[in-house]
Protein backbone atom coordinates (compact mmCIF):
# COMPACT_ATOMS: atom_id res chain seq x y z
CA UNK A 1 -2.94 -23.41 7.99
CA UNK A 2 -2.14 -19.89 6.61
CA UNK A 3 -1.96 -16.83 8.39
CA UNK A 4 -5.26 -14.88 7.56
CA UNK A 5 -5.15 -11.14 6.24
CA UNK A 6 -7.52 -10.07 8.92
CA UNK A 7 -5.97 -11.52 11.70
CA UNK A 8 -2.16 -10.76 10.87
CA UNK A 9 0.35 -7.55 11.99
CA UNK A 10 0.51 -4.68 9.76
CA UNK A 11 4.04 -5.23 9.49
CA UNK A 12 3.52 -8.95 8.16
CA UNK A 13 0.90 -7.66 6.32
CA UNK A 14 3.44 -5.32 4.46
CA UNK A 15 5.11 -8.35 4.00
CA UNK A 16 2.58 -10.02 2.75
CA UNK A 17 1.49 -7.26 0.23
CA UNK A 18 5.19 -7.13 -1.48
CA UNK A 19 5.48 -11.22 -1.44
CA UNK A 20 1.83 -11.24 -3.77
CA UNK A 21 3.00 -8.30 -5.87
CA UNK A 22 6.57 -9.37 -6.17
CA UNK A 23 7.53 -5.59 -5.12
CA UNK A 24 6.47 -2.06 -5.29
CA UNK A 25 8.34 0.67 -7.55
CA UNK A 26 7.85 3.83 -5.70
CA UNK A 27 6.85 5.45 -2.55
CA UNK A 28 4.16 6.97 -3.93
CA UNK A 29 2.71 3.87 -6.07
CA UNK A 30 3.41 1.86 -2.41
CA UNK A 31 1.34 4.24 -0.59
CA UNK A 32 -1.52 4.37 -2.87
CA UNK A 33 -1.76 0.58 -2.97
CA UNK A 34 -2.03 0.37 0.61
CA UNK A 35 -4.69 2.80 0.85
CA UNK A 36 -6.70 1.83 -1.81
CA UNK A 37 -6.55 -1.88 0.06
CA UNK A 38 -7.08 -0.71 3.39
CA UNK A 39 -10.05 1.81 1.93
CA UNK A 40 -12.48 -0.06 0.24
CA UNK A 41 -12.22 -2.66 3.24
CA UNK A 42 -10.03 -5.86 1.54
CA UNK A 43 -6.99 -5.46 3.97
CA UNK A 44 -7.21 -3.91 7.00
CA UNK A 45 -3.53 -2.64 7.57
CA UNK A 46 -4.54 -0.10 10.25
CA UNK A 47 -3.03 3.06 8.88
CA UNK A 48 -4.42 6.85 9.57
CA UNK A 49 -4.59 9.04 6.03
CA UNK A 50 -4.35 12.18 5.42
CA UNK A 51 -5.00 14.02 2.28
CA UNK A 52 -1.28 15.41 0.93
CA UNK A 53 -0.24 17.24 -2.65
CA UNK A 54 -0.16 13.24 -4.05
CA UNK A 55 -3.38 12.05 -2.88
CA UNK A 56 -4.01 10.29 0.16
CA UNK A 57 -0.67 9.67 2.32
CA UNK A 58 0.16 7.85 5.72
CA UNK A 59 2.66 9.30 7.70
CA UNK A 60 2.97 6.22 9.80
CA UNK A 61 3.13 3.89 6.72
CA UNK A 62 6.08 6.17 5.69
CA UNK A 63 7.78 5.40 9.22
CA UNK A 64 6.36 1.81 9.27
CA UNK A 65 8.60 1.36 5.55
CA UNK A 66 11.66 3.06 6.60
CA UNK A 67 12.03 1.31 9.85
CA UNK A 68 11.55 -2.17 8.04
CA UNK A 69 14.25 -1.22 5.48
CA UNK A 70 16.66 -0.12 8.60
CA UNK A 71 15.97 -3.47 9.79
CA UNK A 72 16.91 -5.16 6.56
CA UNK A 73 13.53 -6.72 6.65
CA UNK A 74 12.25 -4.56 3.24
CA UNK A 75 15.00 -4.32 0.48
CA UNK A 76 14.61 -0.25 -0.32
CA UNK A 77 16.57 0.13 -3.58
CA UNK A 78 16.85 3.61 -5.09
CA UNK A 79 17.27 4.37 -8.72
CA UNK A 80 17.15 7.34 -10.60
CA UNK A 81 14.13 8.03 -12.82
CA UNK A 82 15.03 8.98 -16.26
CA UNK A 83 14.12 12.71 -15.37
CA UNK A 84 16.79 12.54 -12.53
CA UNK A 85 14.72 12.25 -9.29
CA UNK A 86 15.09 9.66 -7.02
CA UNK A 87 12.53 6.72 -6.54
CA UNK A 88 12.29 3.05 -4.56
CA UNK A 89 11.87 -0.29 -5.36
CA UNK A 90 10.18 -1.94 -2.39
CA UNK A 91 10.99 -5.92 -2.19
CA UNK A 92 11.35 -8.66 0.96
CA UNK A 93 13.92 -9.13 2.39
CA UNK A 94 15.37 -12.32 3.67
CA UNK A 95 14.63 -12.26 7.19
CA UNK A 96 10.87 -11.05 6.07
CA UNK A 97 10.77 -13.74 3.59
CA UNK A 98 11.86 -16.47 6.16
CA UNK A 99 9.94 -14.84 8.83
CA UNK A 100 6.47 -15.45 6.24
CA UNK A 101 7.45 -18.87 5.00
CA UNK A 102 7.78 -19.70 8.86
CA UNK A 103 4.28 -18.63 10.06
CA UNK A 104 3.20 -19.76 6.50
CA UNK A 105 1.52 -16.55 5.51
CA UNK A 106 0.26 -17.06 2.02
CA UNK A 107 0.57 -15.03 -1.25
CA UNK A 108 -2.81 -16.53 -2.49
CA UNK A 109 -5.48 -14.27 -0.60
CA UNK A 110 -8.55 -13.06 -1.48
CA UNK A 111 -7.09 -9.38 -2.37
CA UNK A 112 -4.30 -11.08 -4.17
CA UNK A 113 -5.69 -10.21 -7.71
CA UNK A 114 -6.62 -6.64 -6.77
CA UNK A 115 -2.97 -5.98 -5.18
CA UNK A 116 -1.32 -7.44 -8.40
CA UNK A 117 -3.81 -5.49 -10.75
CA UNK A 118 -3.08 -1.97 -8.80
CA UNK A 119 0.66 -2.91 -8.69
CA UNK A 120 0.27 -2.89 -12.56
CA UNK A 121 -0.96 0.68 -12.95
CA UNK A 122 0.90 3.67 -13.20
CA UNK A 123 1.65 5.86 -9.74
CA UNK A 124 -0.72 8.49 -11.28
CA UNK A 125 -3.28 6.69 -12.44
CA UNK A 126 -3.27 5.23 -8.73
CA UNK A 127 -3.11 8.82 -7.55
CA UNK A 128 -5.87 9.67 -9.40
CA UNK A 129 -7.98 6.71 -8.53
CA UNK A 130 -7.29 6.67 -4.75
CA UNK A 131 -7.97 10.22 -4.49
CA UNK A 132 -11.76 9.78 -5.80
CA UNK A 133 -11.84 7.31 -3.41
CA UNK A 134 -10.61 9.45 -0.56
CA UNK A 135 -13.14 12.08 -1.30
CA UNK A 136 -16.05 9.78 -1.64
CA UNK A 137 -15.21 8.20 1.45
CA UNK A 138 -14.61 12.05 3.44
CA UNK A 139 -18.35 12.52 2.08
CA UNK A 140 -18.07 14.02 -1.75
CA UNK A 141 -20.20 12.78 -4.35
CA UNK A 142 -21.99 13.61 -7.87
CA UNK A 143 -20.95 17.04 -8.99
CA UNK A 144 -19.11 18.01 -5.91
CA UNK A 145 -17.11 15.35 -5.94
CA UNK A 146 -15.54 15.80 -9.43
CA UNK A 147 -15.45 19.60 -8.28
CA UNK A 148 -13.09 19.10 -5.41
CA UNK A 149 -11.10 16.36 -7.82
CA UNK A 150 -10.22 19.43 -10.57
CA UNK A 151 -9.71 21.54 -7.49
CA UNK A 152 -7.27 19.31 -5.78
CA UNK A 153 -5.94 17.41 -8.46
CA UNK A 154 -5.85 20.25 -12.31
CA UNK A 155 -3.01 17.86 -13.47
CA UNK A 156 -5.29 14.91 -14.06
CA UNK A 157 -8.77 16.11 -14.46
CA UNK A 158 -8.60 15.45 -17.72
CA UNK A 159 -8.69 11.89 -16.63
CA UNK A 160 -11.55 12.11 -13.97
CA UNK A 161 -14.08 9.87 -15.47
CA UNK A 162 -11.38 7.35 -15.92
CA UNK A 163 -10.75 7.74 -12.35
CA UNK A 164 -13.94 7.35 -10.98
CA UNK A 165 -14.78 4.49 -12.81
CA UNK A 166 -12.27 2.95 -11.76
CA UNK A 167 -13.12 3.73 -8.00
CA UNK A 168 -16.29 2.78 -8.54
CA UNK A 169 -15.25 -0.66 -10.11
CA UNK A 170 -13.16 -1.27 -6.90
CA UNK A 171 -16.12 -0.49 -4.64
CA UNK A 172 -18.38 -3.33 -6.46
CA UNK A 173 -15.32 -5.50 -5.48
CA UNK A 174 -16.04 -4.93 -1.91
CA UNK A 175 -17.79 -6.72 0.31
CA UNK A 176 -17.71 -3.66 3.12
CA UNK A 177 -16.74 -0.14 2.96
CA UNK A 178 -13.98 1.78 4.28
CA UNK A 179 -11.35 0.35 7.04
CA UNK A 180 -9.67 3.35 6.15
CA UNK A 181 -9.34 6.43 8.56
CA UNK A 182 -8.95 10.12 7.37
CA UNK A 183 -7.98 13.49 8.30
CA UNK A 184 -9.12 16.34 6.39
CA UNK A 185 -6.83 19.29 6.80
């Protein structure tokens, strides 16, 4: 019997997440994975967000990462981007991968196709998208919504529409709303 998403630790539900998408290139694309997951209610991971200068971003997820790569049980690889700047390729490691195999959790879940579809986007397109879904789910909508987008976000609101209907294409893919928690500063 396989270990179900909903009933799992957040740390073997990390796990989980990089065994289905076979890793995660970036900090950024890792968080915005996780929330978009976690926010329109497919994994419940647990995590806190708070709105930051790339979109929604977990302090404890940040923690949660490092501390798994100190323990060996995430591979954290950094490579330079051809600009120069640092970035991460997130990928099991063994211990995690023997540590999944033995409580047999799966890599075929019901979020399975949405993690490896996100995983295939671009960090700012995720950006983009998980920050429409942020502000819908802090209360923006119609007009006001794309106004605090442009507001927060002038680098891609030439991309809104694309953004939202992407958001709202992951929202038809739910079957709840919002295991997601925010903070609005």
């Amino acid at each position: 019997m396989s270990a179900n998403a909903r009933t799992i630790s957040p740390v073997l539900r990390l796990g989980q997440l990089l065994l289905i998408t076979g890793g995660i290139q970036g900090r950024k694309k890792l968080q915005k994975i996780v929330h978009l997951l976690q926010a329109v209610g497919k994994v419940p991971f647990g995590y806190g967000f708070q709105f930051s200068f790339y979109g929604p971003y977990s302090v404890d997820l940040k923690a949660e990462m490092d501390e798994l790569a100190d323990e060996k049980l995430v591979i954290q690889e950094p490579f330079q981007t051809q600009f120069g700047s640092p970035i991460y390729h997130f990928q099991l490691g063994p211990a995690m991968k023997r540590l999944l195999e033995d409580l047999k959790v799966s890599d075929e879940e019901e979020w399975t196709d949405l993690a490896r579809q996100l995983n295939l986007k671009t960090a700012i397109e995720l950006e983009g998208i998980s920050t429409v879904v942020f502000l819908q789910n802090v209360g923006w909508s119609g007009n006001e919504l794309e106004e605090q987008f442009r507001t927060l976000k002038p680098k891609l609101e030439g991309d809104f529409e694309k953004y939202r209907a992407a958001a709202l294409e992951l929202n038809d893919q739910t079957l709840g709303h919002g295991a997601a928690s925010y903070t609005v500063q």
